[in-house]
Protein backbone atom coordinates (compact mmCIF):
# COMPACT_ATOMS: atom_id res chain seq x y z
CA UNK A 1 -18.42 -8.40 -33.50
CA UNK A 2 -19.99 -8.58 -36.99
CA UNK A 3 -19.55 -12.22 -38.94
CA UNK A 4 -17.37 -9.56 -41.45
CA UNK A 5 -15.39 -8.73 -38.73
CA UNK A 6 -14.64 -11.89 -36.95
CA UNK A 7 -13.51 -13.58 -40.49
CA UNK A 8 -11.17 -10.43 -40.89
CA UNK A 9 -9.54 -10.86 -37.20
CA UNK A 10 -9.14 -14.62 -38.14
CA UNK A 11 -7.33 -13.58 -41.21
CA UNK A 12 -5.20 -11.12 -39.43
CA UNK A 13 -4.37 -13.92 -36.54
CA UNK A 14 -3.14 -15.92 -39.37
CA UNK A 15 -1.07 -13.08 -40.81
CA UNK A 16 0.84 -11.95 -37.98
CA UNK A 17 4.06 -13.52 -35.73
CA UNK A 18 1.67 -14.51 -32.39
CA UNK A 19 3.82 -15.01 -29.78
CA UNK A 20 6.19 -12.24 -27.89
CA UNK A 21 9.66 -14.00 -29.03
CA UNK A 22 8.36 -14.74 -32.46
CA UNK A 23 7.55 -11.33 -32.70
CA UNK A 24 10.93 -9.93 -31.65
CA UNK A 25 12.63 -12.56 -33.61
CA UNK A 26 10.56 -11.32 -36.90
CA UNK A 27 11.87 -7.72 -36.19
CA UNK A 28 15.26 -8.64 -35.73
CA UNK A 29 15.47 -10.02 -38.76
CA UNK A 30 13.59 -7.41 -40.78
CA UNK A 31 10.48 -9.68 -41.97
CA UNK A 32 7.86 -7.28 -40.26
CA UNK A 33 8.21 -3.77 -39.00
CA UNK A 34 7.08 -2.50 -35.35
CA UNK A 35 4.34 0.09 -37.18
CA UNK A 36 2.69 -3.23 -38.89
CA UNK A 37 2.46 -4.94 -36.00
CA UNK A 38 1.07 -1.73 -34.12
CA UNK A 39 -1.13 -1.13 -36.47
CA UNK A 40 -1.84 -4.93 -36.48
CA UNK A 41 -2.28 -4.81 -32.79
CA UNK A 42 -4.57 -1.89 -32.59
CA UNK A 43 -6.76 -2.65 -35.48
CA UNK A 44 -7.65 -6.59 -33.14
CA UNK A 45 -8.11 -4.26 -30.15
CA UNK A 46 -10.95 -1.58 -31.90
CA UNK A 47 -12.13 -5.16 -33.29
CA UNK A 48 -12.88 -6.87 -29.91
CA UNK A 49 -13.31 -3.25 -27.78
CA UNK A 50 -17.06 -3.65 -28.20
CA UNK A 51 -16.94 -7.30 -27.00
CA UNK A 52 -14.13 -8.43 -24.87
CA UNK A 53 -13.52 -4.93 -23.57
CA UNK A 54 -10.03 -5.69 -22.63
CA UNK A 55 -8.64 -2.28 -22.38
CA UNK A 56 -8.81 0.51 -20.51
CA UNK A 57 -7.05 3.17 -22.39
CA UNK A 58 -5.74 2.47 -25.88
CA UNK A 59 -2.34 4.51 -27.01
CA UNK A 60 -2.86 4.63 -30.55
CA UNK A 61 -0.88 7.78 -31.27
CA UNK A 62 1.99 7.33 -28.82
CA UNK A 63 2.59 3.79 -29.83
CA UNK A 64 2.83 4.24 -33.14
CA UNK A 65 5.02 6.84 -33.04
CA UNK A 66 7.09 4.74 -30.59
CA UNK A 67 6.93 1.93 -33.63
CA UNK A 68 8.08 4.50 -36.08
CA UNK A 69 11.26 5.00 -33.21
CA UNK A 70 11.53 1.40 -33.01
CA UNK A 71 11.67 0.85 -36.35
CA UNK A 72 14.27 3.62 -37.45
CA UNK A 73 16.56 2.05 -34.50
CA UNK A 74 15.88 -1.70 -36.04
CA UNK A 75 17.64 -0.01 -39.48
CA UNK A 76 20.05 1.47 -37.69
CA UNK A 77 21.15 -2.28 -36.53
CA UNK A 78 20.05 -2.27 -33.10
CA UNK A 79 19.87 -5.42 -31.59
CA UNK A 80 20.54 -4.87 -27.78
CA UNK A 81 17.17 -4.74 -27.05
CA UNK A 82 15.26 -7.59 -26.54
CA UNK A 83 11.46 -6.34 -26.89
CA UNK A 84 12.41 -3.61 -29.62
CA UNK A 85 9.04 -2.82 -31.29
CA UNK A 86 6.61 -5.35 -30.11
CA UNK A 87 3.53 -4.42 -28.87
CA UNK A 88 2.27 -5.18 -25.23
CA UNK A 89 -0.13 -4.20 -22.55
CA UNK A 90 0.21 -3.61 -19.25
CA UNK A 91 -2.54 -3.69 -16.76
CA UNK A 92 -4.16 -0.49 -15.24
CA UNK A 93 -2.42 -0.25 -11.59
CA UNK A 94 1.09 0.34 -13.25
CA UNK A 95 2.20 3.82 -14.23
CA UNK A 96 2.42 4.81 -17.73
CA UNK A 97 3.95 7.72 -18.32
CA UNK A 98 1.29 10.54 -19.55
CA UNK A 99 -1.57 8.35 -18.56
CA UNK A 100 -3.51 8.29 -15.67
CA UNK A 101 -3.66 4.78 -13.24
CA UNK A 102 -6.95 4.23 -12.16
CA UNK A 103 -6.78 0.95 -11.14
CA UNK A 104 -10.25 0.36 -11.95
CA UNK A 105 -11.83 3.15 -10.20
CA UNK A 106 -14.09 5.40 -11.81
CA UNK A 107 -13.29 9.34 -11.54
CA UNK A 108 -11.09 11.96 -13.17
CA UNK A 109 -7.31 10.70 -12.30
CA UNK A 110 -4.14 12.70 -13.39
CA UNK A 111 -1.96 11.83 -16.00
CA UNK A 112 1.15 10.11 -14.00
CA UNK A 113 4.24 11.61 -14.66
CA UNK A 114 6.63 8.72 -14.86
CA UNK A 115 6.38 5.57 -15.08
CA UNK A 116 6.50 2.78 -12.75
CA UNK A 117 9.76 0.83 -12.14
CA UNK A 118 8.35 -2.55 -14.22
CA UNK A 119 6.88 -0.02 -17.58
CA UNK A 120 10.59 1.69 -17.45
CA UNK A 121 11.88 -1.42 -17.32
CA UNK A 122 9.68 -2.97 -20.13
CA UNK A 123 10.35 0.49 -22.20
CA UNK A 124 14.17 -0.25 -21.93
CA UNK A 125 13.74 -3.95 -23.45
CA UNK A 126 12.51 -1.89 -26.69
CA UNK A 127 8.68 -2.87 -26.11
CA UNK A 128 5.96 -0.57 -27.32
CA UNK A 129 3.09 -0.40 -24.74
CA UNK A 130 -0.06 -0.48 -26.82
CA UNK A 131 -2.65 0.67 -23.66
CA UNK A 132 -3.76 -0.28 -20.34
CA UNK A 133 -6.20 -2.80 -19.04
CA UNK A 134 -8.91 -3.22 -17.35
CA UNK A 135 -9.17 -4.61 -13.88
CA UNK A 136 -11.75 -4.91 -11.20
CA UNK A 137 -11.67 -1.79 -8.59
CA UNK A 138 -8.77 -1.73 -6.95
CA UNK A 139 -7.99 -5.56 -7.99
CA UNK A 140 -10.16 -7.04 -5.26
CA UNK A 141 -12.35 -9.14 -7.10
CA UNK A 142 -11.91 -12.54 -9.92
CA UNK A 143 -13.73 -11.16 -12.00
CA UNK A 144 -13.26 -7.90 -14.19
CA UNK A 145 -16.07 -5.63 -14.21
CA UNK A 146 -17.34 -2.41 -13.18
CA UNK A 147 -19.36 0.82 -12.81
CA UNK A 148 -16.01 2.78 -14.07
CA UNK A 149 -15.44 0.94 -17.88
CA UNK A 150 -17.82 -1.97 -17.65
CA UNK A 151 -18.08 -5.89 -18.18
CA UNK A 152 -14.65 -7.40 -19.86
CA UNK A 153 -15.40 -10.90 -21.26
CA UNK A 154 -13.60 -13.89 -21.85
CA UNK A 155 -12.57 -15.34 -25.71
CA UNK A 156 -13.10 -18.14 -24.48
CA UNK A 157 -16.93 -17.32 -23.95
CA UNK A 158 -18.84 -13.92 -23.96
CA UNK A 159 -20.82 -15.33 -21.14
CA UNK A 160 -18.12 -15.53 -19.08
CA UNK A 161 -15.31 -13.85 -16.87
CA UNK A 162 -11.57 -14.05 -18.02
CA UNK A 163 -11.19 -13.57 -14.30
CA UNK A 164 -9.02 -11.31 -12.15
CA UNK A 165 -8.17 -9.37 -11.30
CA UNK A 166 -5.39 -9.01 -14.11
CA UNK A 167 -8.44 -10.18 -16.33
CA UNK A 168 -8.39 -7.48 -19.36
CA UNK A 169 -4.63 -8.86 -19.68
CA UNK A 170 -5.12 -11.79 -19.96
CA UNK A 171 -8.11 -11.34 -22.49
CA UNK A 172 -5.69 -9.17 -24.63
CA UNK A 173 -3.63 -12.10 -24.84
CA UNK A 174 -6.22 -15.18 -24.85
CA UNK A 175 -7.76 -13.50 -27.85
CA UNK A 176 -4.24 -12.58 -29.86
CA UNK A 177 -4.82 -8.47 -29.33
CA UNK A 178 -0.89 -8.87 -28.30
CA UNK A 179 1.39 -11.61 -27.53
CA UNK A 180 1.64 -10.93 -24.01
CA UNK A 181 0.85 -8.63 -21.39
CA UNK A 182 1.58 -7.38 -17.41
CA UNK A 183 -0.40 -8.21 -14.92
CA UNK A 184 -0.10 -8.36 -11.03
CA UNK A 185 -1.04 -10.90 -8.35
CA UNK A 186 -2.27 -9.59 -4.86
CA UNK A 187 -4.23 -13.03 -4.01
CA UNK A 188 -3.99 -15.17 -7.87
CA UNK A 189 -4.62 -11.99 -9.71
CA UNK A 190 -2.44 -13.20 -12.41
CA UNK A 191 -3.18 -17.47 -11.67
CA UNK A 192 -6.03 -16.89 -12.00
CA UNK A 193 -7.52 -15.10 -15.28
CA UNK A 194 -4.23 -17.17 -16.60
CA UNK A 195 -6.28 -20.62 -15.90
CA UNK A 196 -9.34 -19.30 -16.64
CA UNK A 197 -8.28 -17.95 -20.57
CA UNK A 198 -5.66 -21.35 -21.24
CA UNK A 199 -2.55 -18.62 -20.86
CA UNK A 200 0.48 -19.67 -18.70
CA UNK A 201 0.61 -16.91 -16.26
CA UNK A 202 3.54 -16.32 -13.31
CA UNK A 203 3.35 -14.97 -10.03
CA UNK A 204 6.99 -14.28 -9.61
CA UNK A 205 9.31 -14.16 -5.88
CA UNK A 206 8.28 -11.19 -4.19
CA UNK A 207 10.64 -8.40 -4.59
CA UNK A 208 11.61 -10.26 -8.26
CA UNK A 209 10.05 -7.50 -9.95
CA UNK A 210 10.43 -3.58 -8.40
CA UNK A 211 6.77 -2.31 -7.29
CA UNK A 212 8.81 1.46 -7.59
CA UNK A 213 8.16 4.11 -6.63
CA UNK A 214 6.20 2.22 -3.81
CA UNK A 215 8.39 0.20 -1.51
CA UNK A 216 5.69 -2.71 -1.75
CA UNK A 217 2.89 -3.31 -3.01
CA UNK A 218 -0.40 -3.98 -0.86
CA UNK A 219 1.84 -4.26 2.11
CA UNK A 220 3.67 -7.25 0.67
CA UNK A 221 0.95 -9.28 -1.02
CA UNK A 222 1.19 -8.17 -4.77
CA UNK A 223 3.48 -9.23 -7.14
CA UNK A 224 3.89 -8.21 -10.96
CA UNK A 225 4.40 -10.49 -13.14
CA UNK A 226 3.75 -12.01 -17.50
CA UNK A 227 0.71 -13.58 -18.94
CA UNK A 228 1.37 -15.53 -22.14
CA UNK A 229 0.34 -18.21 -24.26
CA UNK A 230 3.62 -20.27 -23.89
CA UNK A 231 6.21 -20.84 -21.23
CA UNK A 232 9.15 -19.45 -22.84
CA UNK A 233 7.01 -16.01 -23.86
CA UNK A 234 6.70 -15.51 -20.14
CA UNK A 235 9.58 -16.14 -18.74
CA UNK A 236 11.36 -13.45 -21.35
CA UNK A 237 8.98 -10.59 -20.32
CA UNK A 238 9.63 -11.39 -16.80
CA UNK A 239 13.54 -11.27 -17.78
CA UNK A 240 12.61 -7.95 -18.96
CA UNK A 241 11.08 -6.52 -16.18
CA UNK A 242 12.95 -8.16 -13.19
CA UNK A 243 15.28 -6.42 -11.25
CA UNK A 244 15.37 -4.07 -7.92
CA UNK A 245 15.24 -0.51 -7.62
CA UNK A 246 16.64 1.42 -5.20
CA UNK A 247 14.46 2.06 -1.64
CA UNK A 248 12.44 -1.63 -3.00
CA UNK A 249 11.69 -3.67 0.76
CA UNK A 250 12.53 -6.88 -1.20
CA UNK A 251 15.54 -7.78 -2.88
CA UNK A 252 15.41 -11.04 -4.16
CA UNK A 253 18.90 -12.84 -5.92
CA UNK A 254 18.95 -12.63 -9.53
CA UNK A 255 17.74 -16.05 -11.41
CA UNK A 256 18.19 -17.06 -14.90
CA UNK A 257 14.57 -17.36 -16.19
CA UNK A 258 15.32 -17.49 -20.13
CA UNK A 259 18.45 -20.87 -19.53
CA UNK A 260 15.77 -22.26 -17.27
CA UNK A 261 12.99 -22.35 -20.06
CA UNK A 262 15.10 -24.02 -22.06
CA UNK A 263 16.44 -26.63 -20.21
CA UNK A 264 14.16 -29.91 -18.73
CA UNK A 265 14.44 -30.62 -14.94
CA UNK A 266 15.54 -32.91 -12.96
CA UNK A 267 13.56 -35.46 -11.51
CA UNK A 268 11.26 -34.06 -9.02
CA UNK A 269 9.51 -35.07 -6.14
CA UNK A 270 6.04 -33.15 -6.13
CA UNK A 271 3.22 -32.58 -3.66
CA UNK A 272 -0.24 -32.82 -5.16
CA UNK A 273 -2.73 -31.15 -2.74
CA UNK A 274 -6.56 -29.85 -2.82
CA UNK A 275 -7.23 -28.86 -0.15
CA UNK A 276 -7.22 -25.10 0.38
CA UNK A 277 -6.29 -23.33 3.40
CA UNK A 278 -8.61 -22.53 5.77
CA UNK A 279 -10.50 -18.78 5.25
CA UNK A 280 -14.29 -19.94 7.21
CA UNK A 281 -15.42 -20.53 4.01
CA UNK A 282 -17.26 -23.72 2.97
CA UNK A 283 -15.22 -25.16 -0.13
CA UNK A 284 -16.32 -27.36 -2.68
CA UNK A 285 -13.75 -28.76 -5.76
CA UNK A 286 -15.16 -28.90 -8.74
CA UNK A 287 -15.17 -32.61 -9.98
CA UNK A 288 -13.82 -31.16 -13.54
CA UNK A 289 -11.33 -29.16 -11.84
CA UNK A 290 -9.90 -31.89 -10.26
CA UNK A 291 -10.22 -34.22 -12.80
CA UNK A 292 -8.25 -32.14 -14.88
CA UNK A 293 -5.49 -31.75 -11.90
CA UNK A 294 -5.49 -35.11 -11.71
CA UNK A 295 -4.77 -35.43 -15.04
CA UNK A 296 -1.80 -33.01 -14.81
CA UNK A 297 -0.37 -35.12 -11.88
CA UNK A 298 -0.13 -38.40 -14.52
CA UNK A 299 1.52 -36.10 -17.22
CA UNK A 300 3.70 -35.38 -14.16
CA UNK A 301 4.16 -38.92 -13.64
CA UNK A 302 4.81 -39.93 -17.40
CA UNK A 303 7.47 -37.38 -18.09
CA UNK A 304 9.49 -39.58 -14.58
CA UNK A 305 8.64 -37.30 -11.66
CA UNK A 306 7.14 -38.67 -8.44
CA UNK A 307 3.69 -37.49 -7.41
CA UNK A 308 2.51 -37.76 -3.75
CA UNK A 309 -0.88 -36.45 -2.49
CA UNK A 310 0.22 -34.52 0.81
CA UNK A 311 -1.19 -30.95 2.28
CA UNK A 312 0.85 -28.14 3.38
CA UNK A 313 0.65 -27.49 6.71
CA UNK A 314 -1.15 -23.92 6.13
CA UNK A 315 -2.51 -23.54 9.32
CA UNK A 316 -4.04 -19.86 10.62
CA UNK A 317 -2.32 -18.14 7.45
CA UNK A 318 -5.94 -16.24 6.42
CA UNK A 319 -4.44 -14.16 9.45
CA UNK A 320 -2.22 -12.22 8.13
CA UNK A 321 -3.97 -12.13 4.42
CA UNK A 322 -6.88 -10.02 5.61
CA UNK A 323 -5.17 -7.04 7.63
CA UNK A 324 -2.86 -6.61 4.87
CA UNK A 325 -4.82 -6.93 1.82
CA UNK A 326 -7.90 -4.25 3.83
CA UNK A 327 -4.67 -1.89 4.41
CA UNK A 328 -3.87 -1.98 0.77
CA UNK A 329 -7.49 -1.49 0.42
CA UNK A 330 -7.49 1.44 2.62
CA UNK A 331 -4.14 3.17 0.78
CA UNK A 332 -5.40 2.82 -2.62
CA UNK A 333 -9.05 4.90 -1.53
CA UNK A 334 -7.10 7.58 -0.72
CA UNK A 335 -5.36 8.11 -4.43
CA UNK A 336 -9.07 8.33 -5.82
CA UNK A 337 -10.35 11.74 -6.60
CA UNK A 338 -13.73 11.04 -5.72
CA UNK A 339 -14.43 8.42 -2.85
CA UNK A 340 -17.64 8.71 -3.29
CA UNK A 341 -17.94 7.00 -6.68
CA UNK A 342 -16.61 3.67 -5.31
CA UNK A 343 -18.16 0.43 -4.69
CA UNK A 344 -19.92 0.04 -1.51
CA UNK A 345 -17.79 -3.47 -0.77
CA UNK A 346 -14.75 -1.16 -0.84
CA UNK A 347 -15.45 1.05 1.41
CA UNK A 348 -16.13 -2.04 3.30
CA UNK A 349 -12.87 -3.23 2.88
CA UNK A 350 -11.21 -0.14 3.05
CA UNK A 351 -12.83 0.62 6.80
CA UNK A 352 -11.52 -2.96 7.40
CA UNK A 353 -7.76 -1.30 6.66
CA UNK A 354 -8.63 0.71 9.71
CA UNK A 355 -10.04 -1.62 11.53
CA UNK A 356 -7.31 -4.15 11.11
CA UNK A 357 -4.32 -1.16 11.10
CA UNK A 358 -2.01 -0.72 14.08
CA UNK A 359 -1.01 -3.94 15.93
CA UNK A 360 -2.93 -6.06 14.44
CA UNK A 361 -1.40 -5.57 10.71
CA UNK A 362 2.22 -5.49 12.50
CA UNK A 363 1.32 -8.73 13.94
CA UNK A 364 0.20 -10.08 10.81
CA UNK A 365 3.56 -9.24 9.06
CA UNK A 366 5.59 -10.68 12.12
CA UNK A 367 3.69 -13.56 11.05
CA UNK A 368 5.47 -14.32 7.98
CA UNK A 369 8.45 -15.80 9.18
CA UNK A 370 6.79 -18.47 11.81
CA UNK A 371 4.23 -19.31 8.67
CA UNK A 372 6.82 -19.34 6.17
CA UNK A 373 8.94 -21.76 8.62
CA UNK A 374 5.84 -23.98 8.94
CA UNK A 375 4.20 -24.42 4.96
CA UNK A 376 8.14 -24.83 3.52
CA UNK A 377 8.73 -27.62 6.05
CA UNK A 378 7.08 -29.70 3.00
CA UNK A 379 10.02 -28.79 0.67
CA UNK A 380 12.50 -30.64 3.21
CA UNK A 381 10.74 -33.48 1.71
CA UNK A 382 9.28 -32.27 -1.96
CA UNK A 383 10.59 -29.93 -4.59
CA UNK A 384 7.20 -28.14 -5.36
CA UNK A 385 3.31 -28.24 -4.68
CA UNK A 386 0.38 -28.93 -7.25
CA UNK A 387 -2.66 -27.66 -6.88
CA UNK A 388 -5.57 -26.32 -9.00
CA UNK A 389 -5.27 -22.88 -9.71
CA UNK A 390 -9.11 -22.60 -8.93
CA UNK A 391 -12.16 -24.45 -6.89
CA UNK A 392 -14.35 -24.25 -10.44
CA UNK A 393 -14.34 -22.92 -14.25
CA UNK A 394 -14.49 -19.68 -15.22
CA UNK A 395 -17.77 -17.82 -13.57
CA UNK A 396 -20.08 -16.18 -15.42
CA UNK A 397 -20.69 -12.56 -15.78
CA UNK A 398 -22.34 -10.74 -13.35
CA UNK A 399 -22.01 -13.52 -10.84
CA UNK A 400 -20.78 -11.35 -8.41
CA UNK A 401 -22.44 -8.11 -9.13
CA UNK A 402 -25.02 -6.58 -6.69
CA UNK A 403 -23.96 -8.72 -3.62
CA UNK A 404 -22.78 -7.62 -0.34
CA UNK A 405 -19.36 -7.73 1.08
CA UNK A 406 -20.11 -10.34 2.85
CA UNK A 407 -21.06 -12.61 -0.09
CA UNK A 408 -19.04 -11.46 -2.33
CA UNK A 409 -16.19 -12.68 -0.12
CA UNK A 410 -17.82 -16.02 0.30
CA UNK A 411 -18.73 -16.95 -3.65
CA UNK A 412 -14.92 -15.25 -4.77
CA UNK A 413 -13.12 -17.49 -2.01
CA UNK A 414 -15.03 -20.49 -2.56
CA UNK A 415 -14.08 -20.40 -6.24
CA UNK A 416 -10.61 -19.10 -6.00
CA UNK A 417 -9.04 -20.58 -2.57
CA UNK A 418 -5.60 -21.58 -3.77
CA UNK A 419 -3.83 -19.44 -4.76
CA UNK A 420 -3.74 -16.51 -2.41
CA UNK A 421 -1.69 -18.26 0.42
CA UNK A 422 1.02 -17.79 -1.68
CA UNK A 423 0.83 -14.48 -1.88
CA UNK A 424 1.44 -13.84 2.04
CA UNK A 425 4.38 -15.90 2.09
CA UNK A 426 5.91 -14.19 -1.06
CA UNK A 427 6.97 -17.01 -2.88
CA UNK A 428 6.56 -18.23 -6.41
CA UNK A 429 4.00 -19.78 -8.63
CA UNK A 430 2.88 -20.85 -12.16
CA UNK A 431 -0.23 -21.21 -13.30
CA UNK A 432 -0.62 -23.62 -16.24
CA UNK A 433 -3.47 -24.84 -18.87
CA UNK A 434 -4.93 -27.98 -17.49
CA UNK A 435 -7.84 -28.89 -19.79
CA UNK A 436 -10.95 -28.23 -20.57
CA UNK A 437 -14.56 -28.34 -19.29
CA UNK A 438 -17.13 -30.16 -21.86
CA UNK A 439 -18.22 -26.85 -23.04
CA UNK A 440 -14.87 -25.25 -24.01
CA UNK A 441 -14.01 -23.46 -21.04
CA UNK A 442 -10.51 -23.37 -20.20
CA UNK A 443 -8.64 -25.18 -16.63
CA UNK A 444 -5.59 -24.33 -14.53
CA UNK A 445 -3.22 -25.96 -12.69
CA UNK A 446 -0.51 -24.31 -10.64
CA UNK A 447 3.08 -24.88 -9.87
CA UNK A 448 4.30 -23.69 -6.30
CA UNK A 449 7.70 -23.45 -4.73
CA UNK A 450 9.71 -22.20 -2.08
CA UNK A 451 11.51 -18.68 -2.00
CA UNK A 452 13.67 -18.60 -5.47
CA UNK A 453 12.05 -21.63 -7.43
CA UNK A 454 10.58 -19.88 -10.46
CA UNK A 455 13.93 -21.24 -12.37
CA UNK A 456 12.72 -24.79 -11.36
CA UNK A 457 8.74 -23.79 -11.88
CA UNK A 458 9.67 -22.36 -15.52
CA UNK A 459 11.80 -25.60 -16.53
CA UNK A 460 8.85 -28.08 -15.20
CA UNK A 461 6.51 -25.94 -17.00
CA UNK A 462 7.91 -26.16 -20.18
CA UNK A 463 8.73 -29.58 -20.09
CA UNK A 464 4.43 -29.94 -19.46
CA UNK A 465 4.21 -27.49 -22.19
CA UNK A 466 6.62 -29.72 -24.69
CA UNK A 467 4.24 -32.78 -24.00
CA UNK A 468 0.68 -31.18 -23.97
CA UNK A 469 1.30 -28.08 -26.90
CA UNK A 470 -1.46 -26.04 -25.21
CA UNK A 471 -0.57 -23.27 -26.86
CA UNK A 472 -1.74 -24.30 -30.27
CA UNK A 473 -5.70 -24.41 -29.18
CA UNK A 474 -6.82 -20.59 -29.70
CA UNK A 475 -10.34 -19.32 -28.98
CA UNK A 476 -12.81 -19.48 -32.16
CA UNK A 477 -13.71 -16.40 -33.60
């Protein structure tokens, strides 16, 4: 980005309503129109395409004519709609109507012909879904680069990853392209890019959010769910897109995400843990990263809740991650037109899906219950976990490229080993900004409950957000 251009997207940052319900709120009222903020929108994406490489596909015509709908229905004195002419992304492994889902695979997909469950969903809230972005192949890697549309940088720093694998999402939103975004969480997908870029990013219940037309998504483990730059921003586009779907394998009770934002908690008794579950994998916390969760446990502490160091009892749970997340592997490979374009460590993984099919992955899943009984015997005794949302700050790019399976596995678990046991049990989380490394790069802390806790997650994680104002630091340039 030229020095032209990066005063001009500064300008334009200061111009425009930045958050999601600012946005809406602006609309509602008639002080900006859906085509200026499209326009707006698209203009900061074509700025930072050549640099952050956020986005997959950009749809410039469709939304605008979309904004130009939006818009005449805003005259009209529509107000039913929540979302009506704001502009948001969704990542690429959702289905968008008329475009095709590659999930980060390179080859010649078809244009889908509906769209998925969670974009119908976000389409009936009035939102206008500026383009899709960028993820690593088939989400299996935290960090979001590849053969198929290249390296996608962080705001925070060009020499760095904005994670993953919902990382071009949370880019979009770290760097103000729009005010918040979809993303989806197979093993921190959406924790993680959210620590790494200072966004608040939830993992929601599984089931919370439809995964139509499949039943489930990588046989359980994946979750959709918001990345934003403020508590309240996330929990309203998760309002937006929650809800079942008829033939959905999970069918969580309704919760009231937008009164919970809004409202402080109780007094809570939390868990503050570090240290990961086992995977064979030698771990080592950052000294940064836990200062900085350290930190988080005395704003805990000063806003009256009690804070006790104790480990869930995780025990062999990397057990039933790996057949699972292989299968998913394994199902995805067969929606690519050309398998041979794919990256050797997937075909790895996907002969894993074999490997580990059968017996083995029904075991796995019969596992859920027994682990589920054994980790939530800590909320008997405390209301929700802390944890850092990573091992280490944000990696740089490249890190990973050009290894082996083997070590790929190694390097990605070693830096991201909280987050994903959460994703085999199916319950909640909530990734939060947690500071700062001396060089700028941004920290995460996350929030974990039991089955149904985002309500309490959201209302602790606003009452954090009251007291530390995260979202008023913005990347420079």
């Amino acid at each position: 980005m030229t020095e032209q251009q990066q005063q001009q997207h500064v300008q334009q940052q200061s111009q425009a309503p930045r958050g999601l319900a600012e946005q809406a709120l602006a609309l509602a009222r008639g002080d900006v129109t859906s085509r200026a903020l499209v326009e707006d929108a698209l203009r900061r994406i074509a700025d930072t395409q050549p640099t952050l490489n956020a986005f997959r596909r950009v749809r410039a015509e469709a939304a605008l004519r979309e904004a130009d709908e939006a818009d005449r229905l805003l005259a009209a004195g529509e107000r039913g709609r929540p979302l009506l002419g704001v502009p948001l992304a969704v990542k690429d492994d959702m289905d968008v109507a008329g475009e095709p889902t590659a999930f980060g695979c390179a080859g010649d997909f078809p244009p889908q012909h509906a769209d998925s469950e969670a974009v119908r969903r976000l389409r009936a809230a009035g939102a206008v879904i500026v383009g899709k972005t960028n993820t690593p192949e088939l989400g299996q890697w935290p960090v979001t680069d590849g053969p198929a549309f290249g390296i996608t940088r962080n705001p925070w720093s060009l020499e760095h990853t904005p994670g993953g694998s919902s990382g071009g999402s949370a880019a979009a939103v770290a760097a103000g392209l729009v005010p918040a975004a979809l993303g989806s969480d197979g093993a921190g997908s959406i924790r993680i890019p959210a620590a790494w870029t200072h966004l608040v990013g939830i993992k929601p219940q599984r089931g919370r959010v439809s995964t139509a037309p499949a039943r489930e998504a990588f046989r359980g483990l994946t979750a959709d769910g918001p990345l934003a730059r403020t508590v309240a921003d996330a929990a309203l586009l998760l309002h937006a897109v929650a809800g079942s779907h008829r033939g959905d394998l999970h069918r969580p009770p309704p919760v009231d995400l937008l009164a919970a934002a809004r409202r402080e908690p109780r007094r809570l008794r939390i868990a503050l843990s570090f240290r990961p579950a086992f995977a064979a994998v030698r771990h080592r916390l950052d000294p940064v990263v836990r200062d900085a969760t350290v930190r988080m446990a005395e704003r805990l502490e000063s806003l009256g809740h009690e804070v006790v160091e104790e480990e869930p009892r995780y025990g062999l749970i990397g057990l039933s991650f790996v057949p699972r997340s292989m299968a998913g592997v394994r199902e995805w490979t067969r929606r690519t037109p050309d398998r041979a374009l794919l990256d050797p460590r997937t075909h790895v993984n996907a002969r894993g899906g074999l490997l580990f099919g059968g017996e083995v992955l029904r075991a796995a899943r019969a596992a859920e219950g027994p682990l589920r009984r054994r980790v939530g015997e800590l909320f008997g005794r405390y209301d929700l976990v802390l944890t850092p949302t990573t091992a280490c700050p944000p990696l740089r790019v490249g890190e990973l490229t050009g290894l082996g399976s083997r070590e790929t596995n190694e390097r990605m678990i070693a830096a991201c080993p909280y987050a994903w046991p959460w994703n085999v049990l199916g319950w909640p989380g909530v990734s939060v900004p947690s500071g700062f490394t001396a060089s700028g790069l941004p920290l995460g802390a996350q929030f974990l409950g039991p089955a149904g806790s985002e309500p309490l997650l959201v209302s602790l994680a606003a009452q954090v957000e009251a007291a530390e104002r995260w979202y008023e630091r913005w990347p420079e340039g």
